[in-house]
Protein backbone atom coordinates (compact mmCIF):
# COMPACT_ATOMS: atom_id res chain seq x y z
CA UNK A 1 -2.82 -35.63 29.75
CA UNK A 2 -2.98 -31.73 30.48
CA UNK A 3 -2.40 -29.09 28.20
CA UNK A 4 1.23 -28.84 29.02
CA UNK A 5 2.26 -31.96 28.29
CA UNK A 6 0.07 -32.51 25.09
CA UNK A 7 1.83 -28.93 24.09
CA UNK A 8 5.47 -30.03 24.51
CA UNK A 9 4.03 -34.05 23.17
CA UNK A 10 2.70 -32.03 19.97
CA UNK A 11 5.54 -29.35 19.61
CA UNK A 12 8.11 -32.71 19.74
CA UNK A 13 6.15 -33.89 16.69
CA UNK A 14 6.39 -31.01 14.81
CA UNK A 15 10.56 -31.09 15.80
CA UNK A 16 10.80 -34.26 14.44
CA UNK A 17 8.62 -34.01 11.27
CA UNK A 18 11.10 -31.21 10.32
CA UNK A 19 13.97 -33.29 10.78
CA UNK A 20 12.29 -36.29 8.63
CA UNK A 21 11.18 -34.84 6.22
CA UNK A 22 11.68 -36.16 2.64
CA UNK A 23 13.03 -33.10 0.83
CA UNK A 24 15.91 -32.82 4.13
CA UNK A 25 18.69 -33.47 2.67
CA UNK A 26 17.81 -31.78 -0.95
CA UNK A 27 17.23 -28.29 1.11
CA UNK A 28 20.75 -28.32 3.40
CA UNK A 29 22.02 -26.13 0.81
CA UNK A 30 18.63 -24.04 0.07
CA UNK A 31 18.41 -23.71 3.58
CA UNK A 32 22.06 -22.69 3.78
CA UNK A 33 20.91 -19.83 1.15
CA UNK A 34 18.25 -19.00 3.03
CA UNK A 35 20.34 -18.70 6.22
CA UNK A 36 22.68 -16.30 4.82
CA UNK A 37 19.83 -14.18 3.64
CA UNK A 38 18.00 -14.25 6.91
CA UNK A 39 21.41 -12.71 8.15
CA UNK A 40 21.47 -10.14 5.73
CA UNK A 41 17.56 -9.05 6.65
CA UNK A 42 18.87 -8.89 10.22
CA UNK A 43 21.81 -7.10 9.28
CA UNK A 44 19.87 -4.31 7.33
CA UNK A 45 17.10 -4.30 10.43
CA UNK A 46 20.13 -3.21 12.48
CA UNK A 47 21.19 -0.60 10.28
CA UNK A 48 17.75 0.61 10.06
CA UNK A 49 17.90 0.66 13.74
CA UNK A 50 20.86 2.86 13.97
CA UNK A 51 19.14 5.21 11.15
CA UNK A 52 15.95 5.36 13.05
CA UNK A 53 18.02 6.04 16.26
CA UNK A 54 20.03 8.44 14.86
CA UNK A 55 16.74 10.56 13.52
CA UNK A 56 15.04 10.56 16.83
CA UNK A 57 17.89 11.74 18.53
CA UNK A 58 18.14 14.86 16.11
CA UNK A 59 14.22 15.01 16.27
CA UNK A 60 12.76 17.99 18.57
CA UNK A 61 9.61 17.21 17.85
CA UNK A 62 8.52 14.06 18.76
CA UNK A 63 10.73 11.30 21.24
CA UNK A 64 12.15 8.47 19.80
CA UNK A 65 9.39 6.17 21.25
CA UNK A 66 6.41 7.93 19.47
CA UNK A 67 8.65 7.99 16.12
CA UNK A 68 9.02 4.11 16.12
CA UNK A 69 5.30 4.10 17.47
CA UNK A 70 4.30 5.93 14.11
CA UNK A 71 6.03 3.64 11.67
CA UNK A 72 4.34 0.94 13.45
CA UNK A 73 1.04 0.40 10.53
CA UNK A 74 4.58 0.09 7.91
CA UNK A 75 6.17 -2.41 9.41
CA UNK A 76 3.28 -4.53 10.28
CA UNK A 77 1.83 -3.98 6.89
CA UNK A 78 5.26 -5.50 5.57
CA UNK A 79 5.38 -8.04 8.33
CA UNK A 80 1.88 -9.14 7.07
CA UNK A 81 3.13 -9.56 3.47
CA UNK A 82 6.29 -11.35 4.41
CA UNK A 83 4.60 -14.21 6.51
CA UNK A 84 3.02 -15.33 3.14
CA UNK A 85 6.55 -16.71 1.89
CA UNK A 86 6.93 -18.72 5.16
CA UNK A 87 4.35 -19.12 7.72
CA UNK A 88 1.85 -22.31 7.37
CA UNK A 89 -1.53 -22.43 9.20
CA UNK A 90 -2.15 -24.31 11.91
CA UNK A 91 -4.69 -26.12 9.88
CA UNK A 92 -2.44 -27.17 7.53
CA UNK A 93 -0.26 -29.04 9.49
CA UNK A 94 -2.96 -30.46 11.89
CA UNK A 95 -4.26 -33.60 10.10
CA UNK A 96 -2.96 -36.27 11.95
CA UNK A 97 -3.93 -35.25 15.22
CA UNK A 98 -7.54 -33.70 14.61
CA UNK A 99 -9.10 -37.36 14.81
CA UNK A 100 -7.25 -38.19 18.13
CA UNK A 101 -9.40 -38.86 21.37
CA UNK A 102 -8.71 -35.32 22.88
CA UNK A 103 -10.99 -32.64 22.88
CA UNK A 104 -11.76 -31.03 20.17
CA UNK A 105 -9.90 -27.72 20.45
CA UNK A 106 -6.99 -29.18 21.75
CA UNK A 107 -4.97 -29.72 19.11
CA UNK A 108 -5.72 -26.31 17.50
CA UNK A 109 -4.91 -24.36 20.45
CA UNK A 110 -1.23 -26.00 20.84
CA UNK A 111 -0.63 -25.44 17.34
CA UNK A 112 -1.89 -21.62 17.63
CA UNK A 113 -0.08 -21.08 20.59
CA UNK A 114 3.04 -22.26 18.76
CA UNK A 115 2.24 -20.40 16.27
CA UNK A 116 2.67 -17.12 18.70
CA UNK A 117 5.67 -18.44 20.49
CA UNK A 118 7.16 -19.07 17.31
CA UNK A 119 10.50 -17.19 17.28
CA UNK A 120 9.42 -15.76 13.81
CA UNK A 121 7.94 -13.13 15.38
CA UNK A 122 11.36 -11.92 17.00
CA UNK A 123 12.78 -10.39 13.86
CA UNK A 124 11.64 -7.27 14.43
CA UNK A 125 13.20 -6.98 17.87
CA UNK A 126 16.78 -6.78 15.86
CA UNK A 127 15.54 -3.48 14.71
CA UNK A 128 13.89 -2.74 18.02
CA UNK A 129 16.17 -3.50 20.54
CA UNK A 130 19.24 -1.75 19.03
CA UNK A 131 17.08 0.74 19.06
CA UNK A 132 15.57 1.06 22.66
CA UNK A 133 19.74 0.91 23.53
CA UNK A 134 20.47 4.24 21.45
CA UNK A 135 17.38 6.35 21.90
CA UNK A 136 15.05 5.12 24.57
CA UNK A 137 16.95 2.92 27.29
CA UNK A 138 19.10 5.91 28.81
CA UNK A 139 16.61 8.41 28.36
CA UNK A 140 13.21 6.86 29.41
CA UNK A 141 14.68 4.56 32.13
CA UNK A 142 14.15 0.58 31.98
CA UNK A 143 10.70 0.33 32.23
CA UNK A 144 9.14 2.47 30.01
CA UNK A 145 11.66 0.54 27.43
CA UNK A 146 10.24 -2.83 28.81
CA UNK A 147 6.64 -1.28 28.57
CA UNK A 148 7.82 -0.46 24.76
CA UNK A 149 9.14 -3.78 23.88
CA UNK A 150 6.03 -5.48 25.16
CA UNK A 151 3.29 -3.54 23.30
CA UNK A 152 5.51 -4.32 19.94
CA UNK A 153 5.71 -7.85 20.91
CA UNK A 154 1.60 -7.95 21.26
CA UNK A 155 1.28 -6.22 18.02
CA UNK A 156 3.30 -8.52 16.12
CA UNK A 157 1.36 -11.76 17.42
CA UNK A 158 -1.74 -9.88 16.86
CA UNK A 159 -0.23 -9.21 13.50
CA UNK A 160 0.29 -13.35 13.21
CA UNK A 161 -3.42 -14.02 14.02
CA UNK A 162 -4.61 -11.71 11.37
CA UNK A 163 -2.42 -13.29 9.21
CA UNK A 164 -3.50 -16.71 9.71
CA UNK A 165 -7.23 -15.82 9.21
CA UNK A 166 -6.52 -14.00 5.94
CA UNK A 167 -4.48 -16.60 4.91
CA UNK A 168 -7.58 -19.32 5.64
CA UNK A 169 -10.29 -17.22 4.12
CA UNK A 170 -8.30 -16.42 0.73
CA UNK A 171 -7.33 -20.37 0.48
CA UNK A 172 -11.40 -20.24 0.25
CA UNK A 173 -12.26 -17.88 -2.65
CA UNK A 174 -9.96 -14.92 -3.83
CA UNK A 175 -12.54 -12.10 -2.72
CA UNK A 176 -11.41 -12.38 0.72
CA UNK A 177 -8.70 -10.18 -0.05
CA UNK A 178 -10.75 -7.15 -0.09
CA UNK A 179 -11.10 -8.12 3.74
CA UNK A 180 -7.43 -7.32 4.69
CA UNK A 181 -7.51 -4.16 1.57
CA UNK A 182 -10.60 -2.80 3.65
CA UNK A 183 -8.82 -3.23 6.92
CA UNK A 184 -5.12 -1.26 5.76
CA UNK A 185 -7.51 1.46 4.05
CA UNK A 186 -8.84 2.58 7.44
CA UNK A 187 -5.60 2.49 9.10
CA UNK A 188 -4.64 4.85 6.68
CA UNK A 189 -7.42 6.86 6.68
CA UNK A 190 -5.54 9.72 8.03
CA UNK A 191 -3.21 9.80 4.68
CA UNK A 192 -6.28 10.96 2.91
CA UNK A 193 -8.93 11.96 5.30
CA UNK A 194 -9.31 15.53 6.66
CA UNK A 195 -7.71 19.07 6.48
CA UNK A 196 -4.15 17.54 7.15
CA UNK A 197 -4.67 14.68 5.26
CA UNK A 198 -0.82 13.36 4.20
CA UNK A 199 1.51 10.93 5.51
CA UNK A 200 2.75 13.81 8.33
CA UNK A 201 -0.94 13.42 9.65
CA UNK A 202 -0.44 9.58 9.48
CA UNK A 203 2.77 9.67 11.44
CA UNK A 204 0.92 12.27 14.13
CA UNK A 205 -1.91 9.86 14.66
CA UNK A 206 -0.34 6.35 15.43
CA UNK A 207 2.77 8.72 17.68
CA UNK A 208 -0.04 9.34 19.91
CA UNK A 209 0.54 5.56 21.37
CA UNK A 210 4.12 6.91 21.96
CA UNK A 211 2.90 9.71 23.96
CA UNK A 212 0.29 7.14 25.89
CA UNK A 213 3.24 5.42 26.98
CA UNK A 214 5.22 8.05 27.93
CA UNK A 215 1.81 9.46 30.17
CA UNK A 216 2.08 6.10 31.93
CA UNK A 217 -1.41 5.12 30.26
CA UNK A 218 -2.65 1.44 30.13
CA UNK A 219 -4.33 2.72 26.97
CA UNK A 220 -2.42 1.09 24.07
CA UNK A 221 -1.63 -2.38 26.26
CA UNK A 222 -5.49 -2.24 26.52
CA UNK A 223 -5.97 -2.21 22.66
CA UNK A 224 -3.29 -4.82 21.69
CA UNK A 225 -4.64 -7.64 24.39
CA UNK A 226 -8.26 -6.98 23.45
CA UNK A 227 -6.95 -7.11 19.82
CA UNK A 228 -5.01 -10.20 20.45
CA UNK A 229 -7.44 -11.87 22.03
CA UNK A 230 -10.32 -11.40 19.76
CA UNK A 231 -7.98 -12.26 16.57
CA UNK A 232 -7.46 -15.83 18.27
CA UNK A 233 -10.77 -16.89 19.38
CA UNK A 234 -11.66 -15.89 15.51
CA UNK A 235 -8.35 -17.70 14.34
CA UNK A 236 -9.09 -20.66 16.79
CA UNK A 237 -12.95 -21.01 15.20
CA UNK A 238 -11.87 -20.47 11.73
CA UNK A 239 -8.98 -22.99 11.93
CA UNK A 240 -11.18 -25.76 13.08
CA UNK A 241 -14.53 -24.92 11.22
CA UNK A 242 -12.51 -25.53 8.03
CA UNK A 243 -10.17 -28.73 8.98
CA UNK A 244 -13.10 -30.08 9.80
CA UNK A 245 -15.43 -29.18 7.19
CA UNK A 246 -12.67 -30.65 5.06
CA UNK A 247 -12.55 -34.07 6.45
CA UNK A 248 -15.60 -34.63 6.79
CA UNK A 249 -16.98 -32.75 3.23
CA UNK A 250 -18.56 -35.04 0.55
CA UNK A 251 -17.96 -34.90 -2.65
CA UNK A 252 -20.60 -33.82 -5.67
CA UNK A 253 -20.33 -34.80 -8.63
CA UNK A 254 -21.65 -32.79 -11.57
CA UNK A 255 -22.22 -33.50 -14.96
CA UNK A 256 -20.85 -30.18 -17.44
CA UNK A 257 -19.87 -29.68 -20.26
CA UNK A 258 -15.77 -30.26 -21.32
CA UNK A 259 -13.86 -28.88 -23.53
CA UNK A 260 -12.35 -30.78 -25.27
CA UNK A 261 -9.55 -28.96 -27.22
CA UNK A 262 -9.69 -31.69 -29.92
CA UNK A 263 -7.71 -29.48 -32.41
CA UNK A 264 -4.38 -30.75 -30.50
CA UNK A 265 -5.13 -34.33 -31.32
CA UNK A 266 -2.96 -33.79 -33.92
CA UNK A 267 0.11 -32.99 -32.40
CA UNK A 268 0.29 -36.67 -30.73
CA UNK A 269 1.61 -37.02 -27.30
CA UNK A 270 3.03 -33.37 -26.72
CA UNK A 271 -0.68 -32.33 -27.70
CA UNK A 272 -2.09 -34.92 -25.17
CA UNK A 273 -0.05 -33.70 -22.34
CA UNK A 274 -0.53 -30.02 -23.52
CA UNK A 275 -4.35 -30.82 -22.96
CA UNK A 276 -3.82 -32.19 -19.21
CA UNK A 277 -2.10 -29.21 -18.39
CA UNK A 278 -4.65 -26.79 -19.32
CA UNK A 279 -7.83 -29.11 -18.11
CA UNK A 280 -5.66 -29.60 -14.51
CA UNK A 281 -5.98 -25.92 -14.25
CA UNK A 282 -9.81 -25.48 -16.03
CA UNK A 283 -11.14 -28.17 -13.39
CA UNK A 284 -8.94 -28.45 -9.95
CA UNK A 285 -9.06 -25.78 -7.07
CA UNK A 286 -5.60 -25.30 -6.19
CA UNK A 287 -3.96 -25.22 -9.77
CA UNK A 288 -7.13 -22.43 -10.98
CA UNK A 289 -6.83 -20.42 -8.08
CA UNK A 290 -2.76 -20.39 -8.33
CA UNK A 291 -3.71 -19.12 -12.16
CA UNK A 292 -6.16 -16.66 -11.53
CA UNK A 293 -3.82 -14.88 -8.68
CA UNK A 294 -1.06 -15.10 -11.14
CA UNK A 295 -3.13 -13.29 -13.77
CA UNK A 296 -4.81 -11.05 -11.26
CA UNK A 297 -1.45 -9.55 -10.34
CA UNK A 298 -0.01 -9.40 -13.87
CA UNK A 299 -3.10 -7.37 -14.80
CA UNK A 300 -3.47 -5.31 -11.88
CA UNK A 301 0.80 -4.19 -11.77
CA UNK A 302 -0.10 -3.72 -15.97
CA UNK A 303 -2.79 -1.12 -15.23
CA UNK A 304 -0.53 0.80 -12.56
CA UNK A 305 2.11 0.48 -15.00
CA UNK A 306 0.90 1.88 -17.79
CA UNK A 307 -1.75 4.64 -16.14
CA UNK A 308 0.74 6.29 -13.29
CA UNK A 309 4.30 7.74 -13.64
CA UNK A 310 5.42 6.06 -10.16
CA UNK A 311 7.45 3.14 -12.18
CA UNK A 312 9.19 5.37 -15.01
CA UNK A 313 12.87 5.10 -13.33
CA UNK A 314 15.20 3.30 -15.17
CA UNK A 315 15.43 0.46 -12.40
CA UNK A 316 11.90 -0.25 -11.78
CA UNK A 317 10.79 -0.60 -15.21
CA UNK A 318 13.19 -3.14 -15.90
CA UNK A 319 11.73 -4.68 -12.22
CA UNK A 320 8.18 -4.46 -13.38
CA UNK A 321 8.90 -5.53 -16.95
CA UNK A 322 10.57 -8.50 -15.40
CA UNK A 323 7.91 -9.27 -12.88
CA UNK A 324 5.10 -9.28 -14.99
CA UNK A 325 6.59 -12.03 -17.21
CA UNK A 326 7.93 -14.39 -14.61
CA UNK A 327 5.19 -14.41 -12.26
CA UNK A 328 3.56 -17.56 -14.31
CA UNK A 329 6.93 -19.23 -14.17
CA UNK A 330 7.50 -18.11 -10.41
CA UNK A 331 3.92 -18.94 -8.91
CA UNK A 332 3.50 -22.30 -11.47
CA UNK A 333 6.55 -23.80 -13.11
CA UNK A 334 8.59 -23.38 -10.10
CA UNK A 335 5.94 -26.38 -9.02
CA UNK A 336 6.45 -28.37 -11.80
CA UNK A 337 5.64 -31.96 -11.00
CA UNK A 338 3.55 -30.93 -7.83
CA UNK A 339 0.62 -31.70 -9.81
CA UNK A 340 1.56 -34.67 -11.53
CA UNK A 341 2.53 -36.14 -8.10
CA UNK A 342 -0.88 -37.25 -7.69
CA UNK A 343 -0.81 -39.40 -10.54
CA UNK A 344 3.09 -39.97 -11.20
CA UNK A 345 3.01 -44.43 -11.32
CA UNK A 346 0.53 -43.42 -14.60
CA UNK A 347 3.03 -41.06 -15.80
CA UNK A 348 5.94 -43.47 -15.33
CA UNK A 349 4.93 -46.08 -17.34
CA UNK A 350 5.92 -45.50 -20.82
CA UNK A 351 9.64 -44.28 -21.86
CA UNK A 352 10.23 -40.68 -22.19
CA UNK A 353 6.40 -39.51 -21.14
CA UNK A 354 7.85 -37.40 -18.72
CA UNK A 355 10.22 -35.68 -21.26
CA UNK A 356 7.02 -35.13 -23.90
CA UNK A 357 5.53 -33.47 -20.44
CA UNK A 358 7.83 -31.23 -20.19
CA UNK A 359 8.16 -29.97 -24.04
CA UNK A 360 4.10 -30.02 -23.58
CA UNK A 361 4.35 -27.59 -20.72
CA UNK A 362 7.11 -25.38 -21.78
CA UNK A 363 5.60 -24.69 -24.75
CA UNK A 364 1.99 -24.03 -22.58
CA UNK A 365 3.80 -21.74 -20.06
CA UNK A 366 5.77 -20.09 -22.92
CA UNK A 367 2.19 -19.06 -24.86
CA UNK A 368 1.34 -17.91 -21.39
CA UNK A 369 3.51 -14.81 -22.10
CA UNK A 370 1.41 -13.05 -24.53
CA UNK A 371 -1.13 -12.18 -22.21
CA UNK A 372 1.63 -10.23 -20.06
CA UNK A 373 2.76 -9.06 -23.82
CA UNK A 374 -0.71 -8.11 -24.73
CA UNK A 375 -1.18 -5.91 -21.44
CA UNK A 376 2.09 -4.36 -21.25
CA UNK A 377 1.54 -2.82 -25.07
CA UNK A 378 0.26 0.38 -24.13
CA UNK A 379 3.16 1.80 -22.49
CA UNK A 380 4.76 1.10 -25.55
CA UNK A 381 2.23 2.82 -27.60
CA UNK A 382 2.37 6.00 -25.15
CA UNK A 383 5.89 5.87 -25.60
CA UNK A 384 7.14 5.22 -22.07
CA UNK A 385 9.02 2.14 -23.09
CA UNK A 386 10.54 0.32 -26.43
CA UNK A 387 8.90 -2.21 -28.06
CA UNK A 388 12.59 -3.86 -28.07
CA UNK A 389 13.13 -3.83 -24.37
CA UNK A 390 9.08 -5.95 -24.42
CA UNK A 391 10.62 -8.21 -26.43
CA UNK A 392 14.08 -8.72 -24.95
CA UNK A 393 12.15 -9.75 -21.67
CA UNK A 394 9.78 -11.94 -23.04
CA UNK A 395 12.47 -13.77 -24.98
CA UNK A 396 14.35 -14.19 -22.20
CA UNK A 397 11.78 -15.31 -19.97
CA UNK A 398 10.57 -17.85 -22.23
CA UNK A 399 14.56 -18.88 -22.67
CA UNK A 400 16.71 -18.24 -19.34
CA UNK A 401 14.22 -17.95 -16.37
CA UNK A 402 11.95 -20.76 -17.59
CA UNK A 403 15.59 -22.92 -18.14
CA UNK A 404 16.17 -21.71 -14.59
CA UNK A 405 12.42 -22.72 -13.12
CA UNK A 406 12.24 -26.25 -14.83
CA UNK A 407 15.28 -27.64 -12.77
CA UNK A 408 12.82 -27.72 -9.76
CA UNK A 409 11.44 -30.60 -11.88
CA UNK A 410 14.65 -32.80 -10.61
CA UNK A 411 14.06 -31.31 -6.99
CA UNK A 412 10.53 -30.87 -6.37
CA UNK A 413 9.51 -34.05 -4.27
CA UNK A 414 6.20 -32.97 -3.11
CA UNK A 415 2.86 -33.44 -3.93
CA UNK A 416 0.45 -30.51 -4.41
CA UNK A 417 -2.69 -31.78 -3.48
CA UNK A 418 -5.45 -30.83 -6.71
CA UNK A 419 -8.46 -29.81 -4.49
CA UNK A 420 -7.64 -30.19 -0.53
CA UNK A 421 -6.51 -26.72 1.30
CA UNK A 422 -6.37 -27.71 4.83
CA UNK A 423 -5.72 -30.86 5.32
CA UNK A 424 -2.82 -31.70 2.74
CA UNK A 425 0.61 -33.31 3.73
CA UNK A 426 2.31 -30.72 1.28
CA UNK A 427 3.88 -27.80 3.05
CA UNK A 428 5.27 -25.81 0.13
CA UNK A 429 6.37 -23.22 2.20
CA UNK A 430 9.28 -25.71 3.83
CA UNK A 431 10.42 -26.14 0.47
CA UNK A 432 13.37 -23.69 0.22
CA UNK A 433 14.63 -25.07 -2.94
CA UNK A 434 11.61 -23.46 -4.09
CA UNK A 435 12.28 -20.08 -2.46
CA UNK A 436 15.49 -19.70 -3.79
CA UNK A 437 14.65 -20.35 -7.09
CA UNK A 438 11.68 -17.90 -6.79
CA UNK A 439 14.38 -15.63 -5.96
CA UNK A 440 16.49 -15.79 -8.31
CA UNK A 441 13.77 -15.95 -11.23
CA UNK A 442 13.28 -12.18 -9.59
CA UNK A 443 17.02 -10.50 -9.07
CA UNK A 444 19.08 -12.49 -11.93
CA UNK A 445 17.84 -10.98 -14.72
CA UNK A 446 17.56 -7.60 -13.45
CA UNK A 447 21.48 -8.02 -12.04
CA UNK A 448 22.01 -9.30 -15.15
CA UNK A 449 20.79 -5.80 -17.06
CA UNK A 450 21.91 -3.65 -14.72
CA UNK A 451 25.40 -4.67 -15.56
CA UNK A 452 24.75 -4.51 -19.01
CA UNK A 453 23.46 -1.01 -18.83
CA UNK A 454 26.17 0.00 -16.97
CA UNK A 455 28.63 -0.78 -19.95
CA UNK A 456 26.28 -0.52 -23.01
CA UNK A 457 23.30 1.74 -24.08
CA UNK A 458 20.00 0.67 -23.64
CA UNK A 459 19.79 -1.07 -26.96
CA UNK A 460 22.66 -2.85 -27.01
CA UNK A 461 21.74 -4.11 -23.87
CA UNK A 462 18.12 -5.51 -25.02
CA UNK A 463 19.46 -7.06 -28.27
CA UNK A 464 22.04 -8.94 -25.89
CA UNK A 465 19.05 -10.10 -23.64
CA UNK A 466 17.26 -10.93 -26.74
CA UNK A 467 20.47 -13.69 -27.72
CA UNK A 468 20.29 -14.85 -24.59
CA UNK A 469 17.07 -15.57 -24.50
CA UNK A 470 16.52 -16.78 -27.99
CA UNK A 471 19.59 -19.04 -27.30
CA UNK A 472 17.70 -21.15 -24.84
CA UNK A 473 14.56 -21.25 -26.56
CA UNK A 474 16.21 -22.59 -29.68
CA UNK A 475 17.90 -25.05 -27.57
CA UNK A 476 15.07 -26.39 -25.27
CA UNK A 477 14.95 -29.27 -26.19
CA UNK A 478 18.44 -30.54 -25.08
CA UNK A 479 18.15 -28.54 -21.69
CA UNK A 480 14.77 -30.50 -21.40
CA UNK A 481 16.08 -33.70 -22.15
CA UNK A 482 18.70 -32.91 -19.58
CA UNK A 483 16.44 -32.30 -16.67
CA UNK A 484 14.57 -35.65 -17.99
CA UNK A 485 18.05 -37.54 -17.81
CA UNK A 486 18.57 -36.28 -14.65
CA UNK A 487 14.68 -36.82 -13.62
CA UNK A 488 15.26 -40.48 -14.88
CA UNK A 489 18.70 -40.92 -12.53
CA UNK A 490 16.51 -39.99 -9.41
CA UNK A 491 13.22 -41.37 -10.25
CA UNK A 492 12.63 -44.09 -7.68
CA UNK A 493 13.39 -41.54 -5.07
CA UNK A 494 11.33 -39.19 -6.42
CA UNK A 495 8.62 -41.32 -6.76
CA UNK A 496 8.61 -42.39 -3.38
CA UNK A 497 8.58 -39.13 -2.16
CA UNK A 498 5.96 -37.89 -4.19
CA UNK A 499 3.55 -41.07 -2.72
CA UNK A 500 4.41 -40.27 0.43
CA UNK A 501 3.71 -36.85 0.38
CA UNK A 502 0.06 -37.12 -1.08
């Protein structure tokens, strides 16, 4: 079987896993959602097109092809951030074909090379081609435009490769991220390097690839393909190193000391479960890792927040208030039962365990707010915000959003594997139930106040979050008992989805 073949064989599989997928039918209407967002991305790309086009055209300065040449480290910096809500690895999705009698490699390279014929990495060209038709088509002839759209399609691969290694080497220990923050500080070393140092100077430097093109120099095709090339011989290595370290790893056991937070014995079942919560995240990979980027990114965004003046608007503290809150709720409890997939038949076998789960874990996640509490004080203390409007947000993140993020426990039919990376059956990111409700833990509550503001002062406005809030949290447990009824209704097929997805 040649490469061909085993390419369109494998690509069929992947086709078909899609459409048989367990969680199908419970993500038509996510997917629906999603669909209609996708269009609305597209439809702002296009009207950044036409604002882009319209700029260049006014420009006397520099020609529309070394403007869009100059935002080029912007939009693959954002390009870069957005694959993380969507784009899988090749070696997660490669575990039933590494052990086939092919070589090697093979498998890895068809899944790569999907990976950069994937029609992902076409977005951008509803920004781009608009674009080439209103400033670079009828002034720099067909060619140069083709030249153009080519050396943005090789950056945006490139841009997937990197991805996919950053995305494998932070699945291995958190540090790696200084990799890709050591990489996007010397792009940008001209916005603070040197005599000119700015974001003009930044511009200037990457519009020289414009002006390469225009001089009819192989120069910047020259740096993309080398670029490309070296990013997937890494990505091919890396990808296969760790499937296969995986599979074939043995386990070590070690004896340590437990905690053993005996002072909840006394609080019965709810204390019991309360206990398995915090011990799945003290001693499994995935759940501790999840945790400490949650934590990582409440502390860091509580720093900038309370050190810099950038946030102070009337919008963005609201955003940031929000954020820091949710981001346990929206990185963990939008998973609930992931976890407990691995050992749901235990879970299932005496009445209403799964509803003293959830109290356990809602009132876990809902102590988790005082550490965002705790480090969003000081702006309080310097004045910059009221302690009402910390509050009001807390409340209502402990009532609304986390009533919100603990319906996924009805919907979430996957497994999340405790330790594996690699190798696990589990592709979260195909879970658009999940998206959506990540999304709308993020814009409804700051919709929500917006309004609010727009009618009443800022006071009135946090003491009617505050209600809200404090009405759900007074009332969680018959909105928990709901989701178990409903849990209950759907069990069997829950339960045979969660088995089949370990």
């Amino acid at each position: 079987m040649n490469r061909l073949t085993l390419f369109k064989l494998l690509r069929g599989h992947r086709k078909l896993a899609e459409k048989r997928a367990m969680n199908l039918q419970q993500t038509r209407t996510a997917k629906i959602m999603m669909g209609f967002m996708m269009a609305l991305i597209i439809f702002y790309l296009i009207g950044f097109a036409i604002m882009f086009a319209l700029i260049a055209n006014d420009s006397r300065t520099v020609t529309s092809v070394e403007m869009m040449m100059s935002l080029a480290p912007i939009i693959l910096l954002v390009d870069f951030g957005v694959r993380f809500m969507a784009q899988q690895t090749p070696s997660q999705i490669v575990k039933p074909y590494i052990l086939l009698p092919i070589s090697k490699y093979t498998c890895m390279d068809v899944f790569i090379a999907t990976s950069m014929l994937n029609t992902s990495n076409l977005i951008w060209f509803t920004m781009l081609i608009p674009f080439c038709f209103m400033s670079v088509i009828f002034s720099y002839g067909i060619w140069l435009t083709v030249g153009f759209l080519l050396l943005w399609w090789l950056m945006i691969v490139a841009n997937s490769q990197w991805y996919l290694i950053v995305r494998t080497l932070v699945l291995d220990s958190q540090l790696w991220w200084l990799l890709p923050l050591g990489v996007y500080a010397l792009i940008g070393l001209p916005l603070y390097i040197g005599a000119d140092a700015g974001w003009e100077h930044l511009f200037d430097t990457y519009a020289k690839a414009g002006t390469a093109l225009h001089e009819g120099s192989p120069l910047p095709f020259i740096v993309a393909i080398v670029a490309l090339a070296i990013l997937v011989i890494v990505n091919r290595k890396l990808q296969y190193q760790h499937v296969w370290a995986e599979l074939s790893k043995t386990e070590m056991t070690k004896l340590r000391s437990v905690t053993k937070l005996s002072f909840l014995d006394k609080y019965g079942e709810i204390g019991e479960y309360f206990k398995l919560e915090a011990k799945t995240i003290l001693r499994n990979k995935n759940p501790r890792k999840t945790f400490i980027s949650a934590t990582v990114i409440v502390l860091v965004f509580s720093i900038i927040i309370a050190t810099t003046n950038v946030y102070d608007s009337q919008s963005m503290t609201n955003f940031w208030c929000i954020y820091n809150f949710v981001i346990y709720g929206a990185t963990m409890v939008v998973r609930i039962m992931g976890n407990e997939g691995n050992y749901i038949d235990a879970l299932m076998v005496h009445k209403e365990n799964i509803l003293s789960l959830f109290k356990a874990k809602y009132i876990f996640y809902s102590l988790m707010l005082i550490f965002p509490f705790l480090l969003m004080l000081p702006p309080v203390f310097i004045g910059k915000w009221s302690i009402l409007m910390l509050v009001s947000i807390a409340v209502f993140t402990a009532g609304f959003q986390y009533f919100l993020l603990f319906q996924m426990a009805v919907y979430n039919k996957q497994t999340i594997p405790l330790n594996t990376k690699f190798i696990s059956k589990a592709g979260l990111e195909n879970n658009y139930v999940q998206v959506v409700a990540e999304i709308i833990a993020f814009t409804a509550p700051i919709v929500i106040i917006s309004l609010l503001q727009a009618v009443f002062s800022d006071t009135v406005t946090y003491l009617i979050i505050l209600l809200i809030g404090l009405a759900f949290v007074v009332t969680h447990k018959l909105w928990l008992r709901n989701i178990y009824n409903r849990f209950v209704k759907r069990r069997y097929v829950n339960m045979e989805a969660l088995r089949a997805s370990r």
